[in-house]
PDB file of N, CA and C in Angstrom:
ATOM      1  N   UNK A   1      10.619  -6.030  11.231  1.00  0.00           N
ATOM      2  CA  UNK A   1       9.179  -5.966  11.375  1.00  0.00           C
ATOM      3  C   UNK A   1       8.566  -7.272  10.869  1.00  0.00           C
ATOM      4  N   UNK A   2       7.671  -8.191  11.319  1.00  0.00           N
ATOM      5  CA  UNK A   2       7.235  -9.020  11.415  1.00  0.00           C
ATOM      6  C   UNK A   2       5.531  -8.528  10.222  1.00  0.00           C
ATOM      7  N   UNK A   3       5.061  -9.624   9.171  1.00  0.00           N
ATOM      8  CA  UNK A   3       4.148  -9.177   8.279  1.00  0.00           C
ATOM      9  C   UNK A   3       3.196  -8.775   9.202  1.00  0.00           C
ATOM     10  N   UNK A   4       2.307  -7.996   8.367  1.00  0.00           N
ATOM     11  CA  UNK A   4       1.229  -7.122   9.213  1.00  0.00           C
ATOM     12  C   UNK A   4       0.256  -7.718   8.042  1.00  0.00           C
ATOM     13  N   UNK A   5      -1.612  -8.226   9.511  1.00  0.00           N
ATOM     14  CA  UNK A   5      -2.478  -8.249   8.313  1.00  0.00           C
ATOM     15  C   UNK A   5      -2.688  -6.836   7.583  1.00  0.00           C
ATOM     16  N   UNK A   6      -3.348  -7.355   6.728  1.00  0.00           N
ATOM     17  CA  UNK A   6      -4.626  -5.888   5.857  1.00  0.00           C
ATOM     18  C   UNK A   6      -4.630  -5.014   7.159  1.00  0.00           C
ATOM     19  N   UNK A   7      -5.482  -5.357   7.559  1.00  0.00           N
ATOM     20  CA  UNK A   7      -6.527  -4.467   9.191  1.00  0.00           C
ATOM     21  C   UNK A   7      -5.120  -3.917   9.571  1.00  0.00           C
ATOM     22  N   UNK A   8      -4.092  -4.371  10.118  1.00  0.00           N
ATOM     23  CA  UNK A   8      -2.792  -3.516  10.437  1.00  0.00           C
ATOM     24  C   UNK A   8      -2.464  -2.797   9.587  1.00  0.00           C
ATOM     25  N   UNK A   9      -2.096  -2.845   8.503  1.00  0.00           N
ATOM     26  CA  UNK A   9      -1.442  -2.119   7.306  1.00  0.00           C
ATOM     27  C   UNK A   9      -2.152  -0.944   7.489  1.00  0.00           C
ATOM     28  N   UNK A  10      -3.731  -0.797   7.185  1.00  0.00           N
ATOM     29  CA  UNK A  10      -4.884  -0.371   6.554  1.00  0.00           C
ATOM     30  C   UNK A  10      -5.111   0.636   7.913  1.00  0.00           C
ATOM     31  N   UNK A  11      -5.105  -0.139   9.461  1.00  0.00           N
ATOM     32  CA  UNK A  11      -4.701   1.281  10.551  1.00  0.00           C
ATOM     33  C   UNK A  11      -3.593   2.219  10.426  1.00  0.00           C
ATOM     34  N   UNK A  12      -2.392   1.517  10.068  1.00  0.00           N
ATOM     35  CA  UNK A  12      -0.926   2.347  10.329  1.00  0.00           C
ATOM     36  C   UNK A  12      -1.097   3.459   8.955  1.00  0.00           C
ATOM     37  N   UNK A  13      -1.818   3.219   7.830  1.00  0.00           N
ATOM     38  CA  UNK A  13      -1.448   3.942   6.905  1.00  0.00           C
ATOM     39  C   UNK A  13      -2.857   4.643   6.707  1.00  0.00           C
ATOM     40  N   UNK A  14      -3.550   4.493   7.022  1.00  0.00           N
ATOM     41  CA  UNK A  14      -5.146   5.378   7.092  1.00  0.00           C
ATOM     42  C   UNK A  14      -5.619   4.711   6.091  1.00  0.00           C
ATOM     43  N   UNK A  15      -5.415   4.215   4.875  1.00  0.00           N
ATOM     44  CA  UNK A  15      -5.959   3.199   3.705  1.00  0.00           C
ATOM     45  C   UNK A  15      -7.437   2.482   4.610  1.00  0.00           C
ATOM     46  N   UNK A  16      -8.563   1.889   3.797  1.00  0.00           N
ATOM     47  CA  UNK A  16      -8.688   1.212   3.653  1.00  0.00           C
ATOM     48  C   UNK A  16      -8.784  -0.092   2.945  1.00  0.00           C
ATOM     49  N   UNK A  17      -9.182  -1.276   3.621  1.00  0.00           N
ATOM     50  CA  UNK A  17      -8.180  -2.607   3.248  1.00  0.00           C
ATOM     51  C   UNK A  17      -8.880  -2.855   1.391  1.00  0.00           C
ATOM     52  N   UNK A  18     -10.013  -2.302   1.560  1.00  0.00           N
ATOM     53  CA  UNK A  18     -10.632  -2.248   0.146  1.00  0.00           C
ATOM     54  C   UNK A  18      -9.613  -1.714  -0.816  1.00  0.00           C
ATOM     55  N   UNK A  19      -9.508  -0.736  -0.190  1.00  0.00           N
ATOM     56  CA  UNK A  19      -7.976  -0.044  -1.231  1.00  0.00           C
ATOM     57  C   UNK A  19      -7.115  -0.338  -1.465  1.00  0.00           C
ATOM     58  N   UNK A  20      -6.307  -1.406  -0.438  1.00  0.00           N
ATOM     59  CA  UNK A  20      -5.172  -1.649  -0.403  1.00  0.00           C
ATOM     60  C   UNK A  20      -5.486  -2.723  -1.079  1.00  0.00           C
ATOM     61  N   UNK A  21      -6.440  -3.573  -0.872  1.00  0.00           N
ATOM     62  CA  UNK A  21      -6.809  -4.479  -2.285  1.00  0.00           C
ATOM     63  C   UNK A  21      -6.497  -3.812  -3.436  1.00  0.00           C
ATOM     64  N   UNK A  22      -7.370  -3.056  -3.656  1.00  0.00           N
ATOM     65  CA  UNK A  22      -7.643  -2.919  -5.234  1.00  0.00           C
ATOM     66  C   UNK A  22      -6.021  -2.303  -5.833  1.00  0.00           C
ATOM     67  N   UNK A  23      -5.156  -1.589  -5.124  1.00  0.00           N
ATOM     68  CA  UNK A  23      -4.005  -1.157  -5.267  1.00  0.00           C
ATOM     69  C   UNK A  23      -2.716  -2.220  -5.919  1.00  0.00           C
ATOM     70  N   UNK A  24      -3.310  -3.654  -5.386  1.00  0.00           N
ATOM     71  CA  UNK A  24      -2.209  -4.738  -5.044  1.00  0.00           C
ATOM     72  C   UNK A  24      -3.118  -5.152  -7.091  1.00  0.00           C
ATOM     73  N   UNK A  25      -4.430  -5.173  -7.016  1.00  0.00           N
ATOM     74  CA  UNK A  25      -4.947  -5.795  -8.189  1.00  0.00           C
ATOM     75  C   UNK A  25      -4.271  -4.825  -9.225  1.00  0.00           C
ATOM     76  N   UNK A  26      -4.311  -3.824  -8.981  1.00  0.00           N
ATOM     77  CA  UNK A  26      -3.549  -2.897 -10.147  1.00  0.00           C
ATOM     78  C   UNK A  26      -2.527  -2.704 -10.344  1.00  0.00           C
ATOM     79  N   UNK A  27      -1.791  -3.497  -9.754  1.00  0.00           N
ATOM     80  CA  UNK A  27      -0.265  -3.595  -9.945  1.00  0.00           C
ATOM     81  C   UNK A  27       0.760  -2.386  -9.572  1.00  0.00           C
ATOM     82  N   UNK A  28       0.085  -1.736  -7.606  1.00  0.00           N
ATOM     83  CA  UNK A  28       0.740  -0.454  -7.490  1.00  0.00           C
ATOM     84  C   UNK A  28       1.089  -0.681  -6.305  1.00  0.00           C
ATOM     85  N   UNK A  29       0.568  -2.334  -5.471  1.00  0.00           N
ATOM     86  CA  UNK A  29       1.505  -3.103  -5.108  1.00  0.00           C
ATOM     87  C   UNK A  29       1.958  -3.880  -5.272  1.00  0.00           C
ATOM     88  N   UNK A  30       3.182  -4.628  -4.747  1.00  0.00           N
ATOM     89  CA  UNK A  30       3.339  -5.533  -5.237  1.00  0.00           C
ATOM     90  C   UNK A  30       2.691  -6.587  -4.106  1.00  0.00           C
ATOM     91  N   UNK A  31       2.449  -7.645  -5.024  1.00  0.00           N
ATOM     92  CA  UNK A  31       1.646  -8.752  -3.695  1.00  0.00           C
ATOM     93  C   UNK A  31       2.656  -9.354  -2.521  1.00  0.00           C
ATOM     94  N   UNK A  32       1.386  -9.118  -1.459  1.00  0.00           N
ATOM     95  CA  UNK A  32       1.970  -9.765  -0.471  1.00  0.00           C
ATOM     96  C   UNK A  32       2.173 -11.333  -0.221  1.00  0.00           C
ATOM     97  N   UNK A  33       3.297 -11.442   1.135  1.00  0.00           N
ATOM     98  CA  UNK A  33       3.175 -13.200   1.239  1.00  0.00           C
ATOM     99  C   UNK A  33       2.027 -13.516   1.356  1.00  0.00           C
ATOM    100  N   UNK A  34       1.410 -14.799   2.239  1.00  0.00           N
ATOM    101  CA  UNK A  34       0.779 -15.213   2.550  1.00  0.00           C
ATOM    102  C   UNK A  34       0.739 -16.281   3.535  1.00  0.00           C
ATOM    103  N   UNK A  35      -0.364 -16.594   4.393  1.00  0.00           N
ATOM    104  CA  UNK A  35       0.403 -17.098   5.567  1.00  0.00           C
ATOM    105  C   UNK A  35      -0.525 -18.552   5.566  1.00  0.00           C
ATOM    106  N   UNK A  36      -0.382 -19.318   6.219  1.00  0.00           N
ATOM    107  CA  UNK A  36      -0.676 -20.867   6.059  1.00  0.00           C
ATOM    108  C   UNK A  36      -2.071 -20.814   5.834  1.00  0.00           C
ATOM    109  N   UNK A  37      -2.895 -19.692   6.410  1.00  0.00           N
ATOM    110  CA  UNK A  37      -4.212 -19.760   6.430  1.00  0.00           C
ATOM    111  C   UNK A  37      -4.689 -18.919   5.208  1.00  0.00           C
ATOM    112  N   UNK A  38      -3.889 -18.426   4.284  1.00  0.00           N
ATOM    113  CA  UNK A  38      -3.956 -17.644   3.378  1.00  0.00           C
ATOM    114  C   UNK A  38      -4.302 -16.150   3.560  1.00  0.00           C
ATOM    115  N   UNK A  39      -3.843 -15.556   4.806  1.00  0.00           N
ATOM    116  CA  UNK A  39      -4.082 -14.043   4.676  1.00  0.00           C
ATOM    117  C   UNK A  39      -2.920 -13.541   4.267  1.00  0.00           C
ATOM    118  N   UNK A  40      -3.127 -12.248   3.761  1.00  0.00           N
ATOM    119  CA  UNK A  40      -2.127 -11.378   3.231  1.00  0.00           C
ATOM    120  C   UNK A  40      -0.881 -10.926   4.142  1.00  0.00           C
ATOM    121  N   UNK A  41       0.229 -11.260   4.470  1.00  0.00           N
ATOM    122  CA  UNK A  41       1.404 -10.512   5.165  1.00  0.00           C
ATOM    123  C   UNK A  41       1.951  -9.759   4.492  1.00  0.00           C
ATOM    124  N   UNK A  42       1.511  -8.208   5.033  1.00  0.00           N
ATOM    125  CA  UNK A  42       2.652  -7.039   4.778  1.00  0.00           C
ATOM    126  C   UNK A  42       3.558  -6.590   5.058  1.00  0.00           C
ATOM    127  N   UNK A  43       4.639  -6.868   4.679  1.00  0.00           N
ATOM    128  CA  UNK A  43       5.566  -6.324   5.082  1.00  0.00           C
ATOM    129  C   UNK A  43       6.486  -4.568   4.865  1.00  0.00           C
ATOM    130  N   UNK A  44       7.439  -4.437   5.246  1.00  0.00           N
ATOM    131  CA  UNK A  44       7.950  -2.991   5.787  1.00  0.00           C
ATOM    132  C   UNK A  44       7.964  -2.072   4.053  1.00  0.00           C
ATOM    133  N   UNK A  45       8.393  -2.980   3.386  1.00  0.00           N
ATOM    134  CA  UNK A  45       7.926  -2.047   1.461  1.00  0.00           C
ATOM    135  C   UNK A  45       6.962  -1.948   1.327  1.00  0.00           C
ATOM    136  N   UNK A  46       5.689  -2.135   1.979  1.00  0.00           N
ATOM    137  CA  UNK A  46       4.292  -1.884   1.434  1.00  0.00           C
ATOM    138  C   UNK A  46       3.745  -1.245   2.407  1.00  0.00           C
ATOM    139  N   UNK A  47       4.160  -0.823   3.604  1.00  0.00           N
ATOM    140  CA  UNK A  47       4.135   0.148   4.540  1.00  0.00           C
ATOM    141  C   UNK A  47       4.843   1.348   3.938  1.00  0.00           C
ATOM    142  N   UNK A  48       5.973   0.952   3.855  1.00  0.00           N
ATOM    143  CA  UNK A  48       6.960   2.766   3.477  1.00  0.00           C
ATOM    144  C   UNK A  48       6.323   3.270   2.556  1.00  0.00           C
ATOM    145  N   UNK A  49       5.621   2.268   0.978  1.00  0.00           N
ATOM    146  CA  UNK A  49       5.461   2.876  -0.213  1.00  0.00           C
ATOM    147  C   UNK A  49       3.872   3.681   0.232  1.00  0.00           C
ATOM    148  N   UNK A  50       2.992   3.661   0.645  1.00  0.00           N
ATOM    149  CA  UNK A  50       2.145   4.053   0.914  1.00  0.00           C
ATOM    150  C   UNK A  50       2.327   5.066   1.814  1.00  0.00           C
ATOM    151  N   UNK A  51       3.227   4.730   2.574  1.00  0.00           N
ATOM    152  CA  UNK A  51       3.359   6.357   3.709  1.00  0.00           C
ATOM    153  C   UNK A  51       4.375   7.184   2.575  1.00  0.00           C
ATOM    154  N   UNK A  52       5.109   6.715   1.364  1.00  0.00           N
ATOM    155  CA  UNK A  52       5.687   7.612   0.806  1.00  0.00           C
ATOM    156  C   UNK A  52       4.685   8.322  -0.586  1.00  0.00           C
ATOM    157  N   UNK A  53       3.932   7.453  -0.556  1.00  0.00           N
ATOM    158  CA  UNK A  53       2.922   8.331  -1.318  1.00  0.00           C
ATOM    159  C   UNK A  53       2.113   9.203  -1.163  1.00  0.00           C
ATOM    160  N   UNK A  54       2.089   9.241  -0.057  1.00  0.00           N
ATOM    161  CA  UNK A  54       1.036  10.215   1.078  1.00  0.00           C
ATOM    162  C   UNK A  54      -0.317   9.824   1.070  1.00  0.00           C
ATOM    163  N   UNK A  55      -0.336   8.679   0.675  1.00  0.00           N
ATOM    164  CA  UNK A  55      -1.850   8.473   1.162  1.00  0.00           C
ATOM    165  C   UNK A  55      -2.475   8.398   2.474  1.00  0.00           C
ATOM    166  N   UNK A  56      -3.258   9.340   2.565  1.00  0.00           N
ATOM    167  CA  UNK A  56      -4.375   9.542   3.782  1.00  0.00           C
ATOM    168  C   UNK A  56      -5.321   9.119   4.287  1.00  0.00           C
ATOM    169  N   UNK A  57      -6.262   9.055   5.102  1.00  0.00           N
ATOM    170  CA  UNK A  57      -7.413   8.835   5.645  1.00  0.00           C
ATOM    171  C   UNK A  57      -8.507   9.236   4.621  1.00  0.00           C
ATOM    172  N   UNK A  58      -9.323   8.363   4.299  1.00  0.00           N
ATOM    173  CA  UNK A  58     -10.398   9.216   3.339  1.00  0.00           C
ATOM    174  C   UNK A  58      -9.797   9.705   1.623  1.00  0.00           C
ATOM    175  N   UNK A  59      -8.605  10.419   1.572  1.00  0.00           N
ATOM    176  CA  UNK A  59      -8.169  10.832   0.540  1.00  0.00           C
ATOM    177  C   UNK A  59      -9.072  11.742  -0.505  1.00  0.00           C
ATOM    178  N   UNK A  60      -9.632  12.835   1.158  1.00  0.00           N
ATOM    179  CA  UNK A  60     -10.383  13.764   0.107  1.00  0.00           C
ATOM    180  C   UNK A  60     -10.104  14.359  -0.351  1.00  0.00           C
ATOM    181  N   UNK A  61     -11.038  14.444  -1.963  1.00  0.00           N
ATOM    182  CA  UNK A  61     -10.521  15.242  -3.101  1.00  0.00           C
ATOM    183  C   UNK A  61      -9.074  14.514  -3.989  1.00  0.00           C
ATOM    184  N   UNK A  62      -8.549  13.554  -3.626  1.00  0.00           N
ATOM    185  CA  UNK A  62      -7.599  13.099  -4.571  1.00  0.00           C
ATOM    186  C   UNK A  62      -8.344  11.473  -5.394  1.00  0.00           C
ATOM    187  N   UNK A  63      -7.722  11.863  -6.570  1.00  0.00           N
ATOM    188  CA  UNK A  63      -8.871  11.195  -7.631  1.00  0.00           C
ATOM    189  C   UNK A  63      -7.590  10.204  -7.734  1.00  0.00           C
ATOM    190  N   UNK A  64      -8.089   8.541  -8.683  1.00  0.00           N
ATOM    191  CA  UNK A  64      -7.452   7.723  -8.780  1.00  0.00           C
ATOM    192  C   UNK A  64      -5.946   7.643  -9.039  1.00  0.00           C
ATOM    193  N   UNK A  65      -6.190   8.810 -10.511  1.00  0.00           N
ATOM    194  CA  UNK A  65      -5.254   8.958 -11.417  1.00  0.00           C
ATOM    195  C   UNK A  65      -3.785   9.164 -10.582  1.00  0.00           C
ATOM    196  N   UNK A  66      -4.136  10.643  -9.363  1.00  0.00           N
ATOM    197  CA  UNK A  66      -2.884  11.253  -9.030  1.00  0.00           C
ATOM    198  C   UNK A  66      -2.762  10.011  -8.253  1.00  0.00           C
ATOM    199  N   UNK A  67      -3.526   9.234  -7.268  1.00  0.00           N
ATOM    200  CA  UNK A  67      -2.818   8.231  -6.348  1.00  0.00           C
ATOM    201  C   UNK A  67      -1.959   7.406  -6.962  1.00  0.00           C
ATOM    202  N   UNK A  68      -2.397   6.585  -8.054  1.00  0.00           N
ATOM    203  CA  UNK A  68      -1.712   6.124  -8.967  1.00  0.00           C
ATOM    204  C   UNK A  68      -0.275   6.899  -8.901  1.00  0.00           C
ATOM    205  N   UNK A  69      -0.404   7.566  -9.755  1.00  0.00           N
ATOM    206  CA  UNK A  69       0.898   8.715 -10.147  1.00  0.00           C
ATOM    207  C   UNK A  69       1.995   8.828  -8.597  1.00  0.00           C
ATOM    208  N   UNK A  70       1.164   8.931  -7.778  1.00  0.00           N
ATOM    209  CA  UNK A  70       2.155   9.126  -6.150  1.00  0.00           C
ATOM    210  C   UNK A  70       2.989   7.710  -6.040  1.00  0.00           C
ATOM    211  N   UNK A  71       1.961   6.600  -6.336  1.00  0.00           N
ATOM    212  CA  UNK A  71       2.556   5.251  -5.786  1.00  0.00           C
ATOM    213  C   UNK A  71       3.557   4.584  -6.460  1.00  0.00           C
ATOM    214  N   UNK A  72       3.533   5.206  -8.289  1.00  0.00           N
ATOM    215  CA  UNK A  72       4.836   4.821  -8.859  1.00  0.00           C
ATOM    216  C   UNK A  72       5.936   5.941  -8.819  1.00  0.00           C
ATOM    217  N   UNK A  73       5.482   6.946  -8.303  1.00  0.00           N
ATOM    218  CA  UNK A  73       6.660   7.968  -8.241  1.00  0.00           C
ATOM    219  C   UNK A  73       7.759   7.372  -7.114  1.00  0.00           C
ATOM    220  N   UNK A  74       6.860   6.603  -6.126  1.00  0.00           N
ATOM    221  CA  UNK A  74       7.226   6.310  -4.747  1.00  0.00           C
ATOM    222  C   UNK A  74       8.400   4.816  -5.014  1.00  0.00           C
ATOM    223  N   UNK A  75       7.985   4.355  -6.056  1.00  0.00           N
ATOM    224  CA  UNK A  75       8.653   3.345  -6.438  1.00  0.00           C
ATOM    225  C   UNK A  75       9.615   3.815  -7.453  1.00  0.00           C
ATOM    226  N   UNK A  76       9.430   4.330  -7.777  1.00  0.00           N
ATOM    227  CA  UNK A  76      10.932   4.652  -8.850  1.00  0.00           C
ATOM    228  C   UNK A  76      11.979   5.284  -7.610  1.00  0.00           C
ATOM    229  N   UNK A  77      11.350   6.384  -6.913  1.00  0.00           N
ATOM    230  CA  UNK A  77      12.153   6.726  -6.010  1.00  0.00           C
ATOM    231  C   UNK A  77      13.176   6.031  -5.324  1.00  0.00           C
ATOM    232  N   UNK A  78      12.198   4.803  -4.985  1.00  0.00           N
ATOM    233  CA  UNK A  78      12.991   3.661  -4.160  1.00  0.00           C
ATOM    234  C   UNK A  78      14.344   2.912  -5.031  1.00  0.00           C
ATOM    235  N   UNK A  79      13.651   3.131  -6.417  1.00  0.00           N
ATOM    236  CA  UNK A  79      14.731   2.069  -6.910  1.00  0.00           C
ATOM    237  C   UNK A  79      16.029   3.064  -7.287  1.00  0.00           C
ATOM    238  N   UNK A  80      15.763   4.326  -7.378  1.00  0.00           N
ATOM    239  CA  UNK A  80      16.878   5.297  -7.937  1.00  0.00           C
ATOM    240  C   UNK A  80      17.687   5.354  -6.609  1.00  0.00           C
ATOM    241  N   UNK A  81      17.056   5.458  -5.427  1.00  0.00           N
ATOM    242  CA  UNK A  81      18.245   5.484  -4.149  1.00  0.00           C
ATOM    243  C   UNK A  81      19.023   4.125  -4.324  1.00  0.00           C
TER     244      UNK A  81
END
């Protein structure tokens, strides 16, 4: 898979890119490349970890804390396989 901007990521995973910002500032992603013009390239670990956290469209009714809690569960997961 070839990096995906924000706007891609942020369709495929229902996120928005605001989020997926603030996610990367809080250290629940890890940062992406970057490309000559300086946008963000995502690649296929920052796709899976978000579809393995279950984050949704909107994410109604789920408060910071548990997203948090999903996105490092999602990462330990990864590293224990």
């Amino acid at each position: 898979m070839q990096g995906l901007k924000i706007g891609e990521l942020a369709r495929r995973t229902g996120c928005q890119a605001e989020t997926i910002r603030y996610y990367e500032r809080e250290g629940l992603l890890p940062a992406p490349g970057r490309t000559d013009g300086n946008y963000r390239l995502y690649g296929a670990a920052h796709l899976e970890r978000l579809e393995q956290a279950g984050i949704e469209v909107g994410g109604a009714g789920v408060v910071a804390s548990a997203i948090r809690s999903a996105l490092i569960s999602a990462a330990f997961s990864r590293l224990a396989a």
